[in-house]
N, C-alpha and C. Protein backbone atom coordinates (compact mmCIF):
# COMPACT_ATOMS: atom_id res chain seq x y z
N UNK A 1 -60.23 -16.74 -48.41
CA UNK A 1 -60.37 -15.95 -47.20
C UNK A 1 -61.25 -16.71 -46.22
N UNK A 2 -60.63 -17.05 -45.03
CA UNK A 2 -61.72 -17.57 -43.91
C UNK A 2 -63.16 -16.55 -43.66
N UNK A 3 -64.15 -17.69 -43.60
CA UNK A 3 -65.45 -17.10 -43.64
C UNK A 3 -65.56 -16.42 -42.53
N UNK A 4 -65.00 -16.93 -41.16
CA UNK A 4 -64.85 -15.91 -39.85
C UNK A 4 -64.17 -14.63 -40.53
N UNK A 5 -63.22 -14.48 -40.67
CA UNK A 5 -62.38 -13.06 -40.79
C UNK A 5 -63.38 -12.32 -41.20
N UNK A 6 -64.06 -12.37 -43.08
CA UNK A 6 -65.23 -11.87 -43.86
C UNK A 6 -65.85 -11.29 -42.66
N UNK A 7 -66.68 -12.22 -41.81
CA UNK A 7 -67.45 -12.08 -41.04
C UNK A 7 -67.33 -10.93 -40.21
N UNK A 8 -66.08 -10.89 -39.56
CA UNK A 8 -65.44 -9.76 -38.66
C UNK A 8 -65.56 -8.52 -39.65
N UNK A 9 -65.00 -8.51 -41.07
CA UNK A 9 -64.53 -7.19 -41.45
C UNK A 9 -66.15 -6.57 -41.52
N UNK A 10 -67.37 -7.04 -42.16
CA UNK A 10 -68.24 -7.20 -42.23
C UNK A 10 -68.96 -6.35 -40.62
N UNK A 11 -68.75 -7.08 -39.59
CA UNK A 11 -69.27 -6.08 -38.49
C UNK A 11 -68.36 -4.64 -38.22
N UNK A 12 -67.42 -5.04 -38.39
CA UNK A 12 -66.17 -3.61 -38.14
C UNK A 12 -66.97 -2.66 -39.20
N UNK A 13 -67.27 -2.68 -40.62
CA UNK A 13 -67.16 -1.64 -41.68
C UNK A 13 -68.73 -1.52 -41.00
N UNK A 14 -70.11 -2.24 -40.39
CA UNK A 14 -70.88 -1.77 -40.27
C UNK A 14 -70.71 -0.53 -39.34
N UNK A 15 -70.15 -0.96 -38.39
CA UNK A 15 -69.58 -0.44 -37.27
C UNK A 15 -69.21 0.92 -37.21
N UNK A 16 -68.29 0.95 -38.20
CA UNK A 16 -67.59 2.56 -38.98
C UNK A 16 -69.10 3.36 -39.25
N UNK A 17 -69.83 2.79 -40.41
CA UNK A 17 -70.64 3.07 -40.89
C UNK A 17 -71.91 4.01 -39.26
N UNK A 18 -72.60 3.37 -38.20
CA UNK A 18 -72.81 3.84 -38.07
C UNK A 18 -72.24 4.29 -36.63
N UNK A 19 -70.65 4.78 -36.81
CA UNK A 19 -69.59 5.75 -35.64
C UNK A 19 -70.27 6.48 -36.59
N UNK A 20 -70.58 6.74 -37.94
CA UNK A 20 -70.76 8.24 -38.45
C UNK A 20 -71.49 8.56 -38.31
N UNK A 21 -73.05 8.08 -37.27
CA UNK A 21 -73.82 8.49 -37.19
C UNK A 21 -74.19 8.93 -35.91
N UNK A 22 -73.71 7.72 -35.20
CA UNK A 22 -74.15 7.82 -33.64
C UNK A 22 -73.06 7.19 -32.41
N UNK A 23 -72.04 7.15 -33.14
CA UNK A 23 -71.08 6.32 -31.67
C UNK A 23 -69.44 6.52 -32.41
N UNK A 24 -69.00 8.07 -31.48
CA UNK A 24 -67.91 8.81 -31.49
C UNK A 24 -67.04 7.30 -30.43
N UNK A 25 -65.59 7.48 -30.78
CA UNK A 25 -64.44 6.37 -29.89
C UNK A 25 -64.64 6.34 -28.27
N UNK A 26 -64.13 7.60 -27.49
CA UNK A 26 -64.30 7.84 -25.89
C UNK A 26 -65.86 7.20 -25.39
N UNK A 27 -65.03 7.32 -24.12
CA UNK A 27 -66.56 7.19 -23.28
C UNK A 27 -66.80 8.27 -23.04
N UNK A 28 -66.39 9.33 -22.76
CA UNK A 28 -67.48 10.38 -23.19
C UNK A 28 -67.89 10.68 -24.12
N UNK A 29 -67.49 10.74 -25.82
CA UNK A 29 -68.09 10.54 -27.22
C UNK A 29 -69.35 9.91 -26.82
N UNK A 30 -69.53 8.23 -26.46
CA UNK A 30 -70.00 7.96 -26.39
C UNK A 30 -71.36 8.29 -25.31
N UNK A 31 -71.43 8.84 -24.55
CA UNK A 31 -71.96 9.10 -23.74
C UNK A 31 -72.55 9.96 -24.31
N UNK A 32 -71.90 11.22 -24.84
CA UNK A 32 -72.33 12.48 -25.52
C UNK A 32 -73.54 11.89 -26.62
N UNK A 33 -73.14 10.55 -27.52
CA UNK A 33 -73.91 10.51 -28.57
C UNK A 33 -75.01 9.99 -28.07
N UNK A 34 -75.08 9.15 -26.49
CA UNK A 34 -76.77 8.55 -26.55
C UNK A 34 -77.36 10.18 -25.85
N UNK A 35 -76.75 10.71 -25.33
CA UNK A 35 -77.28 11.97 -24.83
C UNK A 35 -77.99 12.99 -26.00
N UNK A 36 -77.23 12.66 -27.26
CA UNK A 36 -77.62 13.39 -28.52
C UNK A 36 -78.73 12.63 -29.87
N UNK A 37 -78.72 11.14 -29.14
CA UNK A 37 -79.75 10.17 -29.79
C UNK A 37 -81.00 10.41 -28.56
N UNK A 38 -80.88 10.50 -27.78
CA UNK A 38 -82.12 10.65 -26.72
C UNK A 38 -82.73 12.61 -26.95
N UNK A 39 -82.06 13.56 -27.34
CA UNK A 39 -82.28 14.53 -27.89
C UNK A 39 -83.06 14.80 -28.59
N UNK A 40 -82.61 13.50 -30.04
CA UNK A 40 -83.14 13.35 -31.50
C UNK A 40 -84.68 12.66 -30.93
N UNK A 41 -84.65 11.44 -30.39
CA UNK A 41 -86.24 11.47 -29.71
C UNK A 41 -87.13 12.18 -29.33
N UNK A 42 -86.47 13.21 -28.50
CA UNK A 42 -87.30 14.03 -27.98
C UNK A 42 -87.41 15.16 -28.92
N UNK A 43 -86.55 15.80 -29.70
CA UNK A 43 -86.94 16.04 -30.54
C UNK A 43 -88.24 15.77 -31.73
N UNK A 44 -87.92 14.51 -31.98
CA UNK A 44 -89.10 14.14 -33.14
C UNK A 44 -90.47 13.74 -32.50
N UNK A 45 -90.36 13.56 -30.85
CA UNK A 45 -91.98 13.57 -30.36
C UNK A 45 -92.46 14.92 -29.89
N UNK A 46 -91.63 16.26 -29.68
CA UNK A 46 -91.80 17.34 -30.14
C UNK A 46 -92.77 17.89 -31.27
N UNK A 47 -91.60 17.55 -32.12
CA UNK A 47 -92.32 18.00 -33.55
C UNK A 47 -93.77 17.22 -33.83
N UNK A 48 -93.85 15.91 -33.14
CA UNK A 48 -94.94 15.45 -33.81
C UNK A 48 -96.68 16.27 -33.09
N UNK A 49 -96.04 16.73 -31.68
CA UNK A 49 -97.05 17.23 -30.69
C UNK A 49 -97.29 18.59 -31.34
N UNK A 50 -96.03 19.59 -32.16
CA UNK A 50 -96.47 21.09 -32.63
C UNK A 50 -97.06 20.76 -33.57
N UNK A 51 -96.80 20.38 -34.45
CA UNK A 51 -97.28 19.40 -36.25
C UNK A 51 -96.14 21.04 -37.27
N UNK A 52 -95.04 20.71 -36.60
CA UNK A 52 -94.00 21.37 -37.51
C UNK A 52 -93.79 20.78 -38.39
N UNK A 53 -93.92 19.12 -38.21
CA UNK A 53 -93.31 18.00 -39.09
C UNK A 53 -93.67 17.10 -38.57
N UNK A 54 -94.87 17.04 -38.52
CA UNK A 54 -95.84 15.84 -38.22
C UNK A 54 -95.88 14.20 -38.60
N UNK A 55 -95.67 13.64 -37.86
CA UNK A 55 -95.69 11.89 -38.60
C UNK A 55 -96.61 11.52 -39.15
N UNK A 56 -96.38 11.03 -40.19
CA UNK A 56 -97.04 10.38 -41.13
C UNK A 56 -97.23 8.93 -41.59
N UNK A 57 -97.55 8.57 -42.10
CA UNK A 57 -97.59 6.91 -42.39
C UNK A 57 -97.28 6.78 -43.37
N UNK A 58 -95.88 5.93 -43.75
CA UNK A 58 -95.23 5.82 -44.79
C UNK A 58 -94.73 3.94 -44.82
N UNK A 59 -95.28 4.05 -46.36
CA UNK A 59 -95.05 2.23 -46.81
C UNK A 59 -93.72 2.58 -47.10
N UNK A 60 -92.83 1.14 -46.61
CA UNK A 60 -91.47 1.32 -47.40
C UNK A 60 -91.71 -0.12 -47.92
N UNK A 61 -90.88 -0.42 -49.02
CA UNK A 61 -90.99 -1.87 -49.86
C UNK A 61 -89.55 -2.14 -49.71
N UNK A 62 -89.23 -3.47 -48.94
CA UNK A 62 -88.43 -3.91 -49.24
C UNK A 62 -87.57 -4.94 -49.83
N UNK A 63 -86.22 -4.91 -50.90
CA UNK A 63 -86.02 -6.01 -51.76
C UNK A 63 -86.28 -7.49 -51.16
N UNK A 64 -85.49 -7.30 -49.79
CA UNK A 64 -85.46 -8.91 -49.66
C UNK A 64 -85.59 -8.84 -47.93
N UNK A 65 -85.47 -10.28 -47.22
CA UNK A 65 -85.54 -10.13 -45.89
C UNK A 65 -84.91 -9.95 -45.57
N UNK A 66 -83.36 -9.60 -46.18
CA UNK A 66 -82.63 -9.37 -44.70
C UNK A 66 -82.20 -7.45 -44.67
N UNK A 67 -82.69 -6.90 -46.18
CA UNK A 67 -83.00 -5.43 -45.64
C UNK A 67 -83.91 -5.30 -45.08
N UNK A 68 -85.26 -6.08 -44.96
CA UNK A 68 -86.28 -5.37 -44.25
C UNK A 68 -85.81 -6.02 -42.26
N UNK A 69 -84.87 -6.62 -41.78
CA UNK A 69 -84.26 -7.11 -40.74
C UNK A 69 -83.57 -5.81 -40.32
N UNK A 70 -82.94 -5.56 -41.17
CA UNK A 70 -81.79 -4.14 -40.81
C UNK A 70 -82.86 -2.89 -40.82
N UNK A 71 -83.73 -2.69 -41.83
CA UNK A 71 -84.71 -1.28 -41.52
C UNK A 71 -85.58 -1.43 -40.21
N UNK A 72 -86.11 -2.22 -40.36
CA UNK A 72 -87.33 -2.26 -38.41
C UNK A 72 -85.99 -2.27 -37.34
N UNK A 73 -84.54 -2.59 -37.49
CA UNK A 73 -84.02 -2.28 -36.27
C UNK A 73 -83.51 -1.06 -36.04
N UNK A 74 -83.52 -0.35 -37.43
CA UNK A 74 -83.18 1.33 -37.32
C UNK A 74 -84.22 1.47 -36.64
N UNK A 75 -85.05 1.45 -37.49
CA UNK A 75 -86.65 2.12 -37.00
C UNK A 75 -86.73 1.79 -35.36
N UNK A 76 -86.51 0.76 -34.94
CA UNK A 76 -86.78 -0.21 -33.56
C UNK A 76 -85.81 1.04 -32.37
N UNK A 77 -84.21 1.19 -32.98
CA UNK A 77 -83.68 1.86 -32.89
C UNK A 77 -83.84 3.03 -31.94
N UNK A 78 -84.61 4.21 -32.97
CA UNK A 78 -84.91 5.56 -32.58
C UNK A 78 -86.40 5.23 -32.06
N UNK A 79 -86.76 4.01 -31.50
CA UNK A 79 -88.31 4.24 -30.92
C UNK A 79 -89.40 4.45 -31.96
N UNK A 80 -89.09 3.73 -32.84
CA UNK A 80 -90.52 3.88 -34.10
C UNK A 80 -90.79 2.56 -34.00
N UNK A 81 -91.64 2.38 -33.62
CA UNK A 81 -92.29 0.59 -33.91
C UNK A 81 -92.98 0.60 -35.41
N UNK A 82 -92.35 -0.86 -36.14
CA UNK A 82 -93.01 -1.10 -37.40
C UNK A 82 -93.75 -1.87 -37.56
N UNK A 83 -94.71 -1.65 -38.84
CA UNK A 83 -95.83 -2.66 -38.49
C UNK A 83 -96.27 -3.11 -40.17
N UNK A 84 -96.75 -3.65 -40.39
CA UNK A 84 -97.81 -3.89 -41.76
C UNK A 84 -99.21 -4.43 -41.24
N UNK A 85 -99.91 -4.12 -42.27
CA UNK A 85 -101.16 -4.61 -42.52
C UNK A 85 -101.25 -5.81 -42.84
N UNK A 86 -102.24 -6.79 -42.68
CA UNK A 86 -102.71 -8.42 -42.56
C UNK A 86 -102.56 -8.00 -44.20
N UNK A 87 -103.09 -7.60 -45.15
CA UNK A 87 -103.09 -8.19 -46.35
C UNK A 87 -101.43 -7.83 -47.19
N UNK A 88 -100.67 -7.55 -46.61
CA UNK A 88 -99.47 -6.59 -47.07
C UNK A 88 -98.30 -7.56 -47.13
N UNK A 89 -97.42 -7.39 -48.05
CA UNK A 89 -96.35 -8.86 -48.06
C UNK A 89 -95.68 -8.62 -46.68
N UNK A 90 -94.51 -9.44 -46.53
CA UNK A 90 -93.50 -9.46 -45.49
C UNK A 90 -92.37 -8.32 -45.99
N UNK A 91 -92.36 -8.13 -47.41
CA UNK A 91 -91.30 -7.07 -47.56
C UNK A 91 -91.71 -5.64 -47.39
N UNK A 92 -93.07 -5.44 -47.10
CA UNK A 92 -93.40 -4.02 -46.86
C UNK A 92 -93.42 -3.86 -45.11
N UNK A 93 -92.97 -2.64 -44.81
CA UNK A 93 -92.74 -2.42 -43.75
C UNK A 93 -93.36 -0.88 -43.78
N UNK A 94 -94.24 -0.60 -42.49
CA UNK A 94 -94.79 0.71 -42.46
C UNK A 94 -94.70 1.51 -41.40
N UNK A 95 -94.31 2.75 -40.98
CA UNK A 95 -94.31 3.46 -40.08
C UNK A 95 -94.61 4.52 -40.00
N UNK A 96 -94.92 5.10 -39.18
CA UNK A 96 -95.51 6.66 -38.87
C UNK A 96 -94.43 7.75 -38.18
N UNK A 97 -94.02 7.86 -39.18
CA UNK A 97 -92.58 9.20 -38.81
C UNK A 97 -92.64 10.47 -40.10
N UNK A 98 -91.88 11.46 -39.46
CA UNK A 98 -91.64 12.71 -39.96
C UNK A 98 -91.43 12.56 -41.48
N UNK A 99 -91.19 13.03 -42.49
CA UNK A 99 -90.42 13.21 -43.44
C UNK A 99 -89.02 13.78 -43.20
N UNK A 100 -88.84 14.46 -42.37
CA UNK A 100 -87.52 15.36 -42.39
C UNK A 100 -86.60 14.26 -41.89
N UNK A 101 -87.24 13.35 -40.78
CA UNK A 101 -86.57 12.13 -40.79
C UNK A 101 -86.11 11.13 -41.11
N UNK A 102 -87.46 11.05 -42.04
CA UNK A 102 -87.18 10.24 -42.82
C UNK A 102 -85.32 10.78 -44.00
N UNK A 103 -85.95 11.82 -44.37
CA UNK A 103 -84.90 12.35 -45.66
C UNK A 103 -83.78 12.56 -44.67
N UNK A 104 -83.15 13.06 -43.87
CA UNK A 104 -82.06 13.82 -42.79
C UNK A 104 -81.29 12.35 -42.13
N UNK A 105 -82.02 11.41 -41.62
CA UNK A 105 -81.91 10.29 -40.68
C UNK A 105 -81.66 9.41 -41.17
N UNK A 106 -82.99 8.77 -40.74
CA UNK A 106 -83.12 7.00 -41.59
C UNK A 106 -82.84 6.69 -42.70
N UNK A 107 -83.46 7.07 -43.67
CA UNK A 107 -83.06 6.55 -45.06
C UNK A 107 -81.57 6.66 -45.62
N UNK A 108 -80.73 8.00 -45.45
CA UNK A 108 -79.34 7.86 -45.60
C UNK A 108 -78.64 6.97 -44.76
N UNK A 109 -79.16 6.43 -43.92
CA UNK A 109 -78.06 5.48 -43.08
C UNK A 109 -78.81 4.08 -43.24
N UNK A 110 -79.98 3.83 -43.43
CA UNK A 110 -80.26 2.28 -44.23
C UNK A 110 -79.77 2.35 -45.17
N UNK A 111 -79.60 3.32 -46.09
CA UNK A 111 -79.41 3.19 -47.08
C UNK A 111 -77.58 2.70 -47.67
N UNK A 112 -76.84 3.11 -46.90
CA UNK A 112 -75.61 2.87 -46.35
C UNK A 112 -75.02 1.61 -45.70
N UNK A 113 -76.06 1.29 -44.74
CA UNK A 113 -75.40 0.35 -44.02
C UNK A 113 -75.86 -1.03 -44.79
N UNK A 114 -77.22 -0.32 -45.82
CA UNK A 114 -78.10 -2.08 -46.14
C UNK A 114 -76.64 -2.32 -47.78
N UNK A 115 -76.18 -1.09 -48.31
CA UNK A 115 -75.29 -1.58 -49.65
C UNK A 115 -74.24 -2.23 -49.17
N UNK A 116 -73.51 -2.34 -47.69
CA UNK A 116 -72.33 -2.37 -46.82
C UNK A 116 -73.10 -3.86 -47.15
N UNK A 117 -74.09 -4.47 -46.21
CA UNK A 117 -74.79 -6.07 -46.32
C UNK A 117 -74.95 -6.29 -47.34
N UNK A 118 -75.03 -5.66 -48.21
CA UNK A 118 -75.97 -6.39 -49.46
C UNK A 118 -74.10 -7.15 -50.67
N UNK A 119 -73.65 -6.20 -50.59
CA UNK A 119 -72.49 -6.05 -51.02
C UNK A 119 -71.59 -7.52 -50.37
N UNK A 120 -71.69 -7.39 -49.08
CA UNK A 120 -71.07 -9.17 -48.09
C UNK A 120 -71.98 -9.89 -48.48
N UNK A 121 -73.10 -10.21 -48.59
CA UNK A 121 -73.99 -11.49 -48.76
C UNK A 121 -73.44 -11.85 -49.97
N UNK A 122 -73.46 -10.93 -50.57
CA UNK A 122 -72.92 -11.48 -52.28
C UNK A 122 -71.85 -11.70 -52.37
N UNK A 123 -71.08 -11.52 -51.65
CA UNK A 123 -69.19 -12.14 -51.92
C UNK A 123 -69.66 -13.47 -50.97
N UNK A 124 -70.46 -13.47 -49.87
CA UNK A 124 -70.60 -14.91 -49.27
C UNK A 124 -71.20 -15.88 -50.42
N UNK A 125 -72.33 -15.48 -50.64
CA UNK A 125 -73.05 -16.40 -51.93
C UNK A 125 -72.33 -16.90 -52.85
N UNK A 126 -71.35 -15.80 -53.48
CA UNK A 126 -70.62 -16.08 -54.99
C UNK A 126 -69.78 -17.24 -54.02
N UNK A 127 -68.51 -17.21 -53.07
CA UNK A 127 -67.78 -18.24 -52.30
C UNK A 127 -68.33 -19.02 -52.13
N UNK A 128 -69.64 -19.50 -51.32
CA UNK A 128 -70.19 -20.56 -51.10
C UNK A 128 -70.50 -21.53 -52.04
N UNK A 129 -71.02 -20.86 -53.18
CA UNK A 129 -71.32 -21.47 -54.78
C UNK A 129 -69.89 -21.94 -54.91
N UNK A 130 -68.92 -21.59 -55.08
CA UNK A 130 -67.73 -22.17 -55.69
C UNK A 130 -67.05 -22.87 -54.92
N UNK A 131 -66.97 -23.23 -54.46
CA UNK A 131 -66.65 -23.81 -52.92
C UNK A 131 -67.47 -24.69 -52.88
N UNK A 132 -68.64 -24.98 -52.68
CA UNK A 132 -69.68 -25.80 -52.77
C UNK A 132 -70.41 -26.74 -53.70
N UNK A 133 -71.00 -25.79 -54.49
CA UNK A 133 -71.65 -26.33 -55.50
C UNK A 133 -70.82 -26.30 -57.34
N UNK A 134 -69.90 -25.33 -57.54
CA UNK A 134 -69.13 -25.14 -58.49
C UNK A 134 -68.38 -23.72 -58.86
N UNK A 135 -66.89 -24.11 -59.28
CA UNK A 135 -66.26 -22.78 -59.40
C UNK A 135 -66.56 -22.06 -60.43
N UNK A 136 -67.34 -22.77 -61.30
CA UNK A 136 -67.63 -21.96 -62.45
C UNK A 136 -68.50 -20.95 -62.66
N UNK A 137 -68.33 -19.93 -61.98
CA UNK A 137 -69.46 -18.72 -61.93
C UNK A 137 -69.86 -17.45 -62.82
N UNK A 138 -69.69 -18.34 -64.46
CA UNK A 138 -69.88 -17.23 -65.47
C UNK A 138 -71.38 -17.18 -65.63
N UNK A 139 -71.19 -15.97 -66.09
CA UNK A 139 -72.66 -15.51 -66.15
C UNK A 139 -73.55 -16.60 -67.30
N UNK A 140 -75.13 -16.44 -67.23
CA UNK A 140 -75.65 -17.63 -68.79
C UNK A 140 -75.16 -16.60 -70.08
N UNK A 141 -75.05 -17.48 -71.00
CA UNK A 141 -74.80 -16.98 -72.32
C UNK A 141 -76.38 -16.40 -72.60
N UNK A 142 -76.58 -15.43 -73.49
CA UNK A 142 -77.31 -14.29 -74.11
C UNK A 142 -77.32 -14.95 -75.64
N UNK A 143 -79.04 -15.64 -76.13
CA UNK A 143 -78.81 -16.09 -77.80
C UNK A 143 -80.16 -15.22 -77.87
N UNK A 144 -79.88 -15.21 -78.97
CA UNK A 144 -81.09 -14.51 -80.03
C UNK A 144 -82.29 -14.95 -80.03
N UNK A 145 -83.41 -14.20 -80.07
CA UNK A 145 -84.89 -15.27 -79.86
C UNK A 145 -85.04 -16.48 -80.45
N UNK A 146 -85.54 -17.48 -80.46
CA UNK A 146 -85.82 -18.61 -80.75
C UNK A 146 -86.76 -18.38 -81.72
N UNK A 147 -86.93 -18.07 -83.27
CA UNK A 147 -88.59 -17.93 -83.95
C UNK A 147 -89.39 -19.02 -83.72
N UNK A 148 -88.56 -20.45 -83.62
CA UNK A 148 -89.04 -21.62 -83.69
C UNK A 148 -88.53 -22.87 -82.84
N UNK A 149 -88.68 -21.61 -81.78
CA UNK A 149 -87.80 -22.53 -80.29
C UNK A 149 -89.26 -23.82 -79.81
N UNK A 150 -88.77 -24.61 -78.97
CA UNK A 150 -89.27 -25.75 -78.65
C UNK A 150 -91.18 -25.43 -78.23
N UNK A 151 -91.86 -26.24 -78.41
CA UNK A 151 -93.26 -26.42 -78.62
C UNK A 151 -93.89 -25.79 -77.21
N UNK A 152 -93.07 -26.12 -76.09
CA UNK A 152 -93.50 -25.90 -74.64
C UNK A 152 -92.08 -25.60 -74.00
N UNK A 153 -92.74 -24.23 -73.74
CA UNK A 153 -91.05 -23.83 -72.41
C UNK A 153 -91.59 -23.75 -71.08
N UNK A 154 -90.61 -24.34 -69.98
CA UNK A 154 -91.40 -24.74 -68.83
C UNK A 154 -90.66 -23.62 -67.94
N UNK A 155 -91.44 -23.28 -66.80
CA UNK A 155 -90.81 -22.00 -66.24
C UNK A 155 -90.67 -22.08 -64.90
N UNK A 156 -89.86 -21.79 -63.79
CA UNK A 156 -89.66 -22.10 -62.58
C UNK A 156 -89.01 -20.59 -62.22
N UNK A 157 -89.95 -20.28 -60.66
CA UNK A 157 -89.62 -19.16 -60.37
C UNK A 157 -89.05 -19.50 -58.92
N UNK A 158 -87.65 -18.85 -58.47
CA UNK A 158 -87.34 -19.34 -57.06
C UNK A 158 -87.64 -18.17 -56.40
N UNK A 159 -88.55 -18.27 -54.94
CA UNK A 159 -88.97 -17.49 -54.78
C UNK A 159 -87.99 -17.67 -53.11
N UNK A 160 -87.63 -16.39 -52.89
CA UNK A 160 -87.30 -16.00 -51.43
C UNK A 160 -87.83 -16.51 -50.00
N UNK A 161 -87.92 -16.89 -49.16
CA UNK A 161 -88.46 -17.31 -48.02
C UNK A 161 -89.12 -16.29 -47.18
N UNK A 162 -90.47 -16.36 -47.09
CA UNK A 162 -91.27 -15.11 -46.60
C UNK A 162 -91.18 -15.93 -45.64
């Protein structure tokens, strides 16, 4: 499969993903939905001024960089700026929002759109490996402990790019 096409189906299914949230076909759909995303703002700086559902400060941890890329632009999104603390990794991301938002909003639709990415990176990765570096992409074989395996085992951890 050409890596362009992937690429395309890849923005289209995000795409779908969030028409179900916020962007109906028409231009008036559309119109209607920033009218109903500018609502949801004013809404949640509402609630935060009565303390119906007050914002809070909530750590989220994330697996790798390119979910925590897709969560700060939800967040970026609906007007929540994200932030961490100086001693805090690059995969934690923190913000000060509702719970109801959190549970109702954001999290069902990161949560959606990041398995949609996570799901393409890995058909890109597995292709690129075989294609690239080798077609042979079986998993390692599984042996039994070693009682009297070698004197020194040396260990290498590949670590992600912070």
């Amino acid at each position: 499969m050409d890596p362009v096409d992937d690429e395309q189906r890849l923005i289209e299914k995000l795409r779908r993903i969030e028409a179900l949230f916020a962007r109906p076909g028409t231009d008036g759909e559309r119109t209607a939905a920033a009218s109903a995303a500018e609502r949801l703002r004013a809404r949640l700086r509402e609630t935060a001024q009565v303390q119906v559902d007050p914002p809070v400060e909530y750590q989220f941890s994330m697996p790798d960089a390119w979910s925590r890329r897709l969560f700060m632009a939800l967040l970026r999104r609906y007007g929540v700026e994200p932030y961490r603390y100086h001693s805090q990794r690059r995969t934690t991301v923190m913000a000060r929002v509702s719970q109801r938002f959190v549970d109702e909003i954001l999290w069902p639709q990161f949560d959606q759109l990041n398995r949609t990415l996570r799901t393409h990176l890995g058909q890109v990765t597995e292709r690129v490996v075989a294609e690239a570096v080798c077609g042979d992409s079986r998993e390692e074989d599984v042996r039994p402990d070693a009682s009297d395996g070698p004197a020194r085992l040396a260990s290498q951890t590949a670590r992600p790019d912070q």
